[in-house]
Protein backbone atom coordinates (compact mmCIF):
# COMPACT_ATOMS: atom_id res chain seq x y z
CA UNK A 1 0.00 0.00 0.00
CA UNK A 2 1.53 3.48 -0.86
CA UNK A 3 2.74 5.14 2.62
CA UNK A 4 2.85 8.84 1.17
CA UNK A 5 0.44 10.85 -1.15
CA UNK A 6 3.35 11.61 -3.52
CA UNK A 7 1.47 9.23 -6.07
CA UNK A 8 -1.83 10.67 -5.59
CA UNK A 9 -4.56 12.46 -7.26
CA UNK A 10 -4.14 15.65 -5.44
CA UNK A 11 -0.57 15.81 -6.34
CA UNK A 12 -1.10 14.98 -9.93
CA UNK A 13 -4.01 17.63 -10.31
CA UNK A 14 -2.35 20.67 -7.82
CA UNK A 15 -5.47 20.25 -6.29
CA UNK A 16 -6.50 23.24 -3.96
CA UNK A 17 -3.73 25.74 -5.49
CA UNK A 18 -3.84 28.04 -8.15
CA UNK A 19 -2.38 25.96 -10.65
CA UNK A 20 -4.94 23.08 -10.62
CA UNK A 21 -5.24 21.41 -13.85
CA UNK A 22 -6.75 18.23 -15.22
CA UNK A 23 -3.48 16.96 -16.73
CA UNK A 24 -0.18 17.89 -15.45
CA UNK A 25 2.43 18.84 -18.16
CA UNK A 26 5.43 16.42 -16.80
CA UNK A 27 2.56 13.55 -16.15
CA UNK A 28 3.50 13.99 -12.69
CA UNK A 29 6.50 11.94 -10.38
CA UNK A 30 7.49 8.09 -11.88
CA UNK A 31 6.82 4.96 -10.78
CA UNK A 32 7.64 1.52 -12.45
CA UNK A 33 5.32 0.74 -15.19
CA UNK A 34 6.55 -2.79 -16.85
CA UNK A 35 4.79 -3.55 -19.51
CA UNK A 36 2.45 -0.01 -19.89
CA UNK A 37 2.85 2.74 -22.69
CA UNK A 38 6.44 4.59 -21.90
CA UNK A 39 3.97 7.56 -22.37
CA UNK A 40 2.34 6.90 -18.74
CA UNK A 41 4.84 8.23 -15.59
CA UNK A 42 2.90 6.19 -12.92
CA UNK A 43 -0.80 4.61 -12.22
CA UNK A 44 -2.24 8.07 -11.68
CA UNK A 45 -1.72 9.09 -14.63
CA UNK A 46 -2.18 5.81 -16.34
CA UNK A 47 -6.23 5.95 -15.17
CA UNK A 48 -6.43 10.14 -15.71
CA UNK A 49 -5.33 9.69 -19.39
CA UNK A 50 -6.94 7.02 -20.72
CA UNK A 51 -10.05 8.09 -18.91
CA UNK A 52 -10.01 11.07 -20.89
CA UNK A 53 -8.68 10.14 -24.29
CA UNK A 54 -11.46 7.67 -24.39
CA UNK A 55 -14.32 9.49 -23.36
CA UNK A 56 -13.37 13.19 -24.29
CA UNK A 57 -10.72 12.94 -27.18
CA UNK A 58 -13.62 10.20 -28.07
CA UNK A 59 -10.83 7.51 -29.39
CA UNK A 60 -12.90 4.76 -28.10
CA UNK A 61 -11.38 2.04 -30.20
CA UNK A 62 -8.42 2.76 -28.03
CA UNK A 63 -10.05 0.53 -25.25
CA UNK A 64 -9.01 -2.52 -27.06
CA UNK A 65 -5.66 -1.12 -26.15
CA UNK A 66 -6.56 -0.94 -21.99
CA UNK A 67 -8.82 -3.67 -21.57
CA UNK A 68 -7.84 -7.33 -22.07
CA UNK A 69 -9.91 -9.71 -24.34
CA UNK A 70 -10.78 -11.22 -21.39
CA UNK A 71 -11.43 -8.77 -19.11
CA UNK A 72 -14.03 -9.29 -16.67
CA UNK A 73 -16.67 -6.34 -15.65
CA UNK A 74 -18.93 -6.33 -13.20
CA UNK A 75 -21.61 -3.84 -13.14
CA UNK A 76 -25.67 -3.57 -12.59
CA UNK A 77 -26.33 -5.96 -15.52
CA UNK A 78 -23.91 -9.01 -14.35
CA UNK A 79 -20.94 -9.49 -16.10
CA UNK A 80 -20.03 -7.77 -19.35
CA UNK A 81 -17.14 -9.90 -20.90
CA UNK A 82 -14.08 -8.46 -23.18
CA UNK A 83 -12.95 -5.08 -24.76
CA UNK A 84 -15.38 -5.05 -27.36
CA UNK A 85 -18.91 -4.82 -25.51
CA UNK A 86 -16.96 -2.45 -23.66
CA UNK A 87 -15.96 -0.64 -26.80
CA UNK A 88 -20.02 -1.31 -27.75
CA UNK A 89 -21.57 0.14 -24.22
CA UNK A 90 -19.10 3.23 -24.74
CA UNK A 91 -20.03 4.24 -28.33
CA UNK A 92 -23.84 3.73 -27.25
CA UNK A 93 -23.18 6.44 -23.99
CA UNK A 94 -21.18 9.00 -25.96
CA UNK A 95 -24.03 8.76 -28.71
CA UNK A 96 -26.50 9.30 -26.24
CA UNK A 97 -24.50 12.04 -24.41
CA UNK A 98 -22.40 13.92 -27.41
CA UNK A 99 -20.64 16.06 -24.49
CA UNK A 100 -20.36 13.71 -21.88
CA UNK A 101 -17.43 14.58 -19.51
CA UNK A 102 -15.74 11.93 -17.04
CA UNK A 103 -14.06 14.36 -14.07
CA UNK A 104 -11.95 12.30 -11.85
CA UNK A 105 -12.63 12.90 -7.83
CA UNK A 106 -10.34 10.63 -6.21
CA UNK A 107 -7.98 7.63 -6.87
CA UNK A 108 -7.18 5.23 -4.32
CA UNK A 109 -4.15 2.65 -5.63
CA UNK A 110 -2.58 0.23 -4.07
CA UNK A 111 -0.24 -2.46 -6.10
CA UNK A 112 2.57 -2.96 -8.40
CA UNK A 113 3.42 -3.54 -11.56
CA UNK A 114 4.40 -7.25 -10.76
CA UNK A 115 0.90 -8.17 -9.11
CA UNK A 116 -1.24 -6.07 -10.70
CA UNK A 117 -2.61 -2.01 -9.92
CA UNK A 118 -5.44 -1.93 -8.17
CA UNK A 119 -7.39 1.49 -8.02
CA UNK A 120 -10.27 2.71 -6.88
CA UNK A 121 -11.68 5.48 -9.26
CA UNK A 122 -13.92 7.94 -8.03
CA UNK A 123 -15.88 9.97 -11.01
CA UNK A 124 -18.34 12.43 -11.96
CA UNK A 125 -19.99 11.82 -15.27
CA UNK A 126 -21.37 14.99 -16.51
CA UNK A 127 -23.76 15.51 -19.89
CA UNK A 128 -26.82 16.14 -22.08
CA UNK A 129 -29.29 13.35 -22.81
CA UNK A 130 -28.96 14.79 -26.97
CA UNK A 131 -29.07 10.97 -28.14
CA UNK A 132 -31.28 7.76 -27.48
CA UNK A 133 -29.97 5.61 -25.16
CA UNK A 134 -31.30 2.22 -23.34
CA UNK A 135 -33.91 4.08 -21.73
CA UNK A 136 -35.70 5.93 -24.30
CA UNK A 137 -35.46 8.76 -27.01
CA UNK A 138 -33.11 11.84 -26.15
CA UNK A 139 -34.77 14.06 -23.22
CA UNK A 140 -32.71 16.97 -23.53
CA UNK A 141 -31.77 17.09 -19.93
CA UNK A 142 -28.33 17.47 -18.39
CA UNK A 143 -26.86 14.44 -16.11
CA UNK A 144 -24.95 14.48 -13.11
CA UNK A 145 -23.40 11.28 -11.80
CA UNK A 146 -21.28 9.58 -9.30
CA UNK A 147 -19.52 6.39 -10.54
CA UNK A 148 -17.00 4.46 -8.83
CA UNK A 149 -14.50 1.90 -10.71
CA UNK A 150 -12.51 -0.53 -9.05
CA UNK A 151 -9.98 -1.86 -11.53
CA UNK A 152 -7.01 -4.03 -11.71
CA UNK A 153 -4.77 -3.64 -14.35
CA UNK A 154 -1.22 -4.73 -15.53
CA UNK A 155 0.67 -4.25 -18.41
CA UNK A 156 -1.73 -1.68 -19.50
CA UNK A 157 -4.60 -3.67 -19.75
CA UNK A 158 -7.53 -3.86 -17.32
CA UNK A 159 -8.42 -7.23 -16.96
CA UNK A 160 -11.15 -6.98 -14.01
CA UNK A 161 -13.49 -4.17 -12.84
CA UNK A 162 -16.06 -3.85 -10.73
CA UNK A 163 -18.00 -0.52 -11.88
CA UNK A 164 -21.42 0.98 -9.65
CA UNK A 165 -22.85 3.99 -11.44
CA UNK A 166 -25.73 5.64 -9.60
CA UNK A 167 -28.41 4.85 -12.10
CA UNK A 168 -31.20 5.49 -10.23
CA UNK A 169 -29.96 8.96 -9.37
CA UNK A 170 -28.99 9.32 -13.57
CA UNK A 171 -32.98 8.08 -14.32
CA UNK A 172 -34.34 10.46 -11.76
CA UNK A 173 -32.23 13.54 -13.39
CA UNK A 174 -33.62 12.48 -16.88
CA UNK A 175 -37.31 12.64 -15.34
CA UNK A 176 -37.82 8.47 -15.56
CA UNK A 177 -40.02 7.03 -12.81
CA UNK A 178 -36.74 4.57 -11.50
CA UNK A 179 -39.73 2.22 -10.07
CA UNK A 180 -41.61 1.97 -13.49
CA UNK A 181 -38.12 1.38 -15.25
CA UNK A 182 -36.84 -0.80 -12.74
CA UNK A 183 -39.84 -3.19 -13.88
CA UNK A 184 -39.59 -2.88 -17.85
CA UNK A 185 -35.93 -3.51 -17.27
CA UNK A 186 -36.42 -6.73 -15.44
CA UNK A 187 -38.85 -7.62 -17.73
CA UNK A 188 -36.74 -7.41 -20.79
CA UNK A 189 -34.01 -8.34 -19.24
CA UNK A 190 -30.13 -7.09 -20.75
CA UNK A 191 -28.34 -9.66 -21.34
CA UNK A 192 -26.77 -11.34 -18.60
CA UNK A 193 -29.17 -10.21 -15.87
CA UNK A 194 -30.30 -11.67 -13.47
CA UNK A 195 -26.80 -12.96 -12.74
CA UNK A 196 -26.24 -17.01 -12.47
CA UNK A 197 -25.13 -17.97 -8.88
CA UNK A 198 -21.97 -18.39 -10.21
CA UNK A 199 -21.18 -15.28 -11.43
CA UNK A 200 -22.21 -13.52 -8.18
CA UNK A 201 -20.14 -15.90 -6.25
CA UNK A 202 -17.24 -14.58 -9.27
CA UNK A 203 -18.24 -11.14 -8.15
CA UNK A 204 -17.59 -11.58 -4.18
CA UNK A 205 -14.63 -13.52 -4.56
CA UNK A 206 -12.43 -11.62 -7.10
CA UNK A 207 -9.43 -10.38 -5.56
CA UNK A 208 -10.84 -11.15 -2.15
CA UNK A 209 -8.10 -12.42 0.10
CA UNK A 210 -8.18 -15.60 1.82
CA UNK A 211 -7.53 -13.79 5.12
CA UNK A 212 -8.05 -10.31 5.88
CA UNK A 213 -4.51 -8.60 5.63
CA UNK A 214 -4.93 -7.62 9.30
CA UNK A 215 -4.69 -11.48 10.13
CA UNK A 216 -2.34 -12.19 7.89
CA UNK A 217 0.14 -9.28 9.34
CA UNK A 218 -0.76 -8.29 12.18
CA UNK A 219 0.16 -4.16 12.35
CA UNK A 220 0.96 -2.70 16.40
CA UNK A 221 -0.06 1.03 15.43
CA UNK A 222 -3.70 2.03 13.60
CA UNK A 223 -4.45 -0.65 11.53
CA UNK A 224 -6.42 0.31 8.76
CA UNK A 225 -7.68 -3.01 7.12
CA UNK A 226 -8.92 -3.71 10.53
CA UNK A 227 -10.41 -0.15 11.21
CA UNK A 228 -12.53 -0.87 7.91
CA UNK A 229 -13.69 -3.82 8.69
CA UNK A 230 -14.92 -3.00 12.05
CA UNK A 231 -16.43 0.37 11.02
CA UNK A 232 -18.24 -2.25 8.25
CA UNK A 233 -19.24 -4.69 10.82
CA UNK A 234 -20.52 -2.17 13.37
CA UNK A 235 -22.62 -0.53 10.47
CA UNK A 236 -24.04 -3.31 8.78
CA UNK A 237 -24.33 -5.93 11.18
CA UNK A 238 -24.45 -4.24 14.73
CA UNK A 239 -26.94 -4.25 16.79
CA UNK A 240 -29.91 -1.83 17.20
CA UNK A 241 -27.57 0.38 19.87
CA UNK A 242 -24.60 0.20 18.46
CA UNK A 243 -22.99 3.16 18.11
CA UNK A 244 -20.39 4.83 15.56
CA UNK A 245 -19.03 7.16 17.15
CA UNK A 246 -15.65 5.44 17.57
CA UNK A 247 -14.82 5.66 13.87
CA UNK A 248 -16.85 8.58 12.79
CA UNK A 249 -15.90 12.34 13.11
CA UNK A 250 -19.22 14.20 14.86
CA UNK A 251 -19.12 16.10 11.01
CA UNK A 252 -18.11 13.59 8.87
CA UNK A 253 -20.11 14.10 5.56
CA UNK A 254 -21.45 11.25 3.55
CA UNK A 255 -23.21 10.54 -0.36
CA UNK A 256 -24.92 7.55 -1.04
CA UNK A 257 -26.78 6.22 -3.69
CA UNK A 258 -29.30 7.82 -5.62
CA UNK A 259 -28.01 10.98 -3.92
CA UNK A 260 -28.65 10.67 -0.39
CA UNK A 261 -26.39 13.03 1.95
CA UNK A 262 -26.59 13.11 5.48
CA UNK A 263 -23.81 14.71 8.29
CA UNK A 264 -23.02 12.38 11.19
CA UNK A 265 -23.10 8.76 11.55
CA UNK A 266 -26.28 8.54 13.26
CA UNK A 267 -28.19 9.65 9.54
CA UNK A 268 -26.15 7.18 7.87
CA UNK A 269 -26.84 4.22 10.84
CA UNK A 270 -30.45 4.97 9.81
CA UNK A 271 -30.16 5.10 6.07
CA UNK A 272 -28.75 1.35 6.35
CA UNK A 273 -31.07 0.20 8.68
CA UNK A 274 -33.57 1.33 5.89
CA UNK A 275 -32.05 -0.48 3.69
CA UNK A 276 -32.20 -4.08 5.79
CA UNK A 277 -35.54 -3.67 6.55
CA UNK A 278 -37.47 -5.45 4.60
CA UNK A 279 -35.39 -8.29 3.83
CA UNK A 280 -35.70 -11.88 6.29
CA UNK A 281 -32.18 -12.69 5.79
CA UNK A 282 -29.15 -10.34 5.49
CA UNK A 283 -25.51 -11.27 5.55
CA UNK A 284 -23.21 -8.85 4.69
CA UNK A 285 -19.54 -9.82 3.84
CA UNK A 286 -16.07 -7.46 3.38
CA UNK A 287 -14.90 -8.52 -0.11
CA UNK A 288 -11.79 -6.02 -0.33
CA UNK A 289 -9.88 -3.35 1.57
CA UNK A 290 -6.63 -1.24 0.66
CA UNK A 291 -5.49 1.71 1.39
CA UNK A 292 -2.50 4.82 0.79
CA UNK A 293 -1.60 7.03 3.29
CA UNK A 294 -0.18 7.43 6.86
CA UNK A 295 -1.30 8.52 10.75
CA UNK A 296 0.31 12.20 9.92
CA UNK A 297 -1.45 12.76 6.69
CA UNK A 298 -4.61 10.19 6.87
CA UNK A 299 -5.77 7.98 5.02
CA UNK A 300 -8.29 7.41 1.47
CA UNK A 301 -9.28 3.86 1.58
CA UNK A 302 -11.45 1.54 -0.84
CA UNK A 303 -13.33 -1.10 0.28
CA UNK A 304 -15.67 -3.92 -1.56
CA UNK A 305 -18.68 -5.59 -0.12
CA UNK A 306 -21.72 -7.57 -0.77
CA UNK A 307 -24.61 -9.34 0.54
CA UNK A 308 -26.51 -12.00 0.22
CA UNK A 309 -30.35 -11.52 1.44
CA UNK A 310 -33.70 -12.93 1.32
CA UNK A 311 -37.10 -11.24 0.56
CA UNK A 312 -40.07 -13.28 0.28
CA UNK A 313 -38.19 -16.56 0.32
CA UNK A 314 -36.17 -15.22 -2.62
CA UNK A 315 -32.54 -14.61 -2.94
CA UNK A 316 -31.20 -11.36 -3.44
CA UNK A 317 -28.08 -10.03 -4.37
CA UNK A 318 -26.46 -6.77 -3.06
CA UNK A 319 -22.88 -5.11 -3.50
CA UNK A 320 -21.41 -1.96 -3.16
CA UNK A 321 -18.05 0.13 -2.96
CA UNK A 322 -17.26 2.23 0.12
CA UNK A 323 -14.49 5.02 -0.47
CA UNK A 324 -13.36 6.65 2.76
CA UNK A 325 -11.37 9.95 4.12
CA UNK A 326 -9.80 8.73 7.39
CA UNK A 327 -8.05 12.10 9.77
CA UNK A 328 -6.69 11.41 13.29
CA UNK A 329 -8.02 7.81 13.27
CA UNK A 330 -12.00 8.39 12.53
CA UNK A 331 -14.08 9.29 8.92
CA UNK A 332 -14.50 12.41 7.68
CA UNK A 333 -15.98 11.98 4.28
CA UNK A 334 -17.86 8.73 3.30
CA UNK A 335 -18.53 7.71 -0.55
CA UNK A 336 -20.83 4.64 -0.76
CA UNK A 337 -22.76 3.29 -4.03
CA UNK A 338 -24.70 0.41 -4.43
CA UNK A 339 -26.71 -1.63 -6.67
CA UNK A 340 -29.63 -0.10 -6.32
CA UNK A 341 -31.26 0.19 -9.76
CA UNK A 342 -30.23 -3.91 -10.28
CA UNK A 343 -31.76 -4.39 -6.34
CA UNK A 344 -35.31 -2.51 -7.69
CA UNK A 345 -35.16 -5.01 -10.64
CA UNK A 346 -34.57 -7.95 -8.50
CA UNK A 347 -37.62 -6.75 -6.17
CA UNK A 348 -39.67 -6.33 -9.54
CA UNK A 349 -39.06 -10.15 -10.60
CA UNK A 350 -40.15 -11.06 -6.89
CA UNK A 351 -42.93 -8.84 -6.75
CA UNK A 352 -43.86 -8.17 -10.51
């Protein structure tokens, strides 16, 4: 895990000073890249660039370049398999959204160019609705989203992704009822969808350790993999009083899905109890955690979960990515998405 913020969004970007730009001139500090374009200086810039000459220099053919044949992507329709249903979905968006913009937010890496870079890409996907798209004609409205990407990549190709945009917010902003096309969509299913049990079970496990690092080594001072894992426990499967004020700063800010915000873990405590309410059966499991930073400078973490519940008898599949600002050992920001648009057309199959 990178110890230092040298490598880091922020420091790529000049975030916060007068000079802030998109894309550095000098690509910002290198790292070893085996095996990536000698035009990339380090991971950073790796996922800035190709973000933006796909989407906004609108090469999209160059995915074949950054995505393996293989490559595995997990997203609110199951599992969408090699570069070129990528390459596909992407010409689709930008021809629905002819000045779509991807801004990155954050980047939380952890890796190496011998076992793979894995980041954490937090984005906001701005644009006009100009185009058809899955939904429906063009509706001439402007579009605001959160998406975050987990990726791994080496040898600059991804080869496995787990992507949650917030849908249901992006349905909402182009005045669709997200109930009504929660049930056409899970009557005319994409393609994939509902996943098979084994492709969920392909979902939770990917990358997932077979001990939590904190077991495997142990760490004396503030242990982050274990701080996540007990803020994730303590949320999700405490108890009616637990409490969260341990690992939450009395401010801490958090956005959710379908853009929910709330100050203070006692709003978000009650936003997931919410959530769990209806279902018989909930069992909520940590599927990833990692990390940059230090005690003196904090911490931006990424962590992977899912559950498996039961409504009505019925399975039911939920996952989600958690992106958190850790200062002086508690949260201060909180970034959470799940699959809610896929969870409404689960509920719509159950409850047609």
């Amino acid at each position: 895990m990178p110890s230092d913020y040298e490598v880091s969004l922020a420091q790529y970007t000049h975030r916060g000073s007068g000079e802030e730009v998109r894309i550095p001139d000098d690509f910002g500090p290198g790292h070893s890249m085996r095996g990536f374009e000698e035009t990339y200086r380090n991971i950073i810039d790796y996922i800035v660039r190709i973000t933006f000459r796909i989407w906004e220099d609108r090469d999209v053919e160059y995915i074949r370049r950054t995505y393996s044949d293989d490559s595995l992507v997990f997203d609110d329709y199951g599992l969408q398999t090699g570069a070129a249903k990528i390459v596909a979905d992407t010409y689709h968006t930008t021809g629905a959204f002819s000045d779509i913009v991807l801004l990155a937010d954050e980047i939380v890496w952890a890796g190496d160019d011998e076992v793979g870079f894995h980041t954490s890409h937090r984005t906001l996907i701005r644009g006009t609705n100009d185009g058809a798209s899955r939904y429906g004609p063009a509706t001439g409205r402007l579009i605001d989203v959160l998406v975050i990407a987990n990726c791994v990549a080496r040898e600059n190709e991804i080869f496995l992704e787990h992507v949650l945009y917030n849908n249901s917010s992006m349905l909402g902003q182009l005045g669709y009822s997200v109930h009504e096309m929660a049930r056409l969509l899970a009557a005319d299913a994409p393609a994939g969808w509902p996943r098979s049990d084994a492709v969920w079970q392909a979902l939770r496990n990917a990358t997932k350790p077979a001990r939590p690092i904190s077991e495997q080594a142990p760490f004396d001072g503030f242990d982050v993999d274990r701080f996540e894992r007990e803020v994730f426990e303590a949320t999700w499967c405490g108890s009616h009083d637990v409490r969260l004020d341990a690992y939450y700063a009395p401010d801490c800010k958090c956005w959710g899905t379908t853009d929910r915000h709330f100050v203070g873990a006692s709003a978000l405590l009650a936003q997931v109890r919410t959530l769990r309410m209806p279902f018989s059966s909930f069992e909520p499991q940590v599927d990833e955690v990692y990390w940059m930073g230090n005690e003196q400078e904090g911490y931006l973490t990424s962590l992977r979960w899912s559950v498996d519940a039961l409504l009505c008898g019925a399975g039911v599949q939920i996952w989600g990515i958690t992106q958190h600002e850790i200062v002086n050992g508690r949260i201060r920001r909180e970034w959470m998405l799940f699959n809610e648009l896929d969870l409404m057309m689960q509920i719509a199959r159950i409850h047609p």
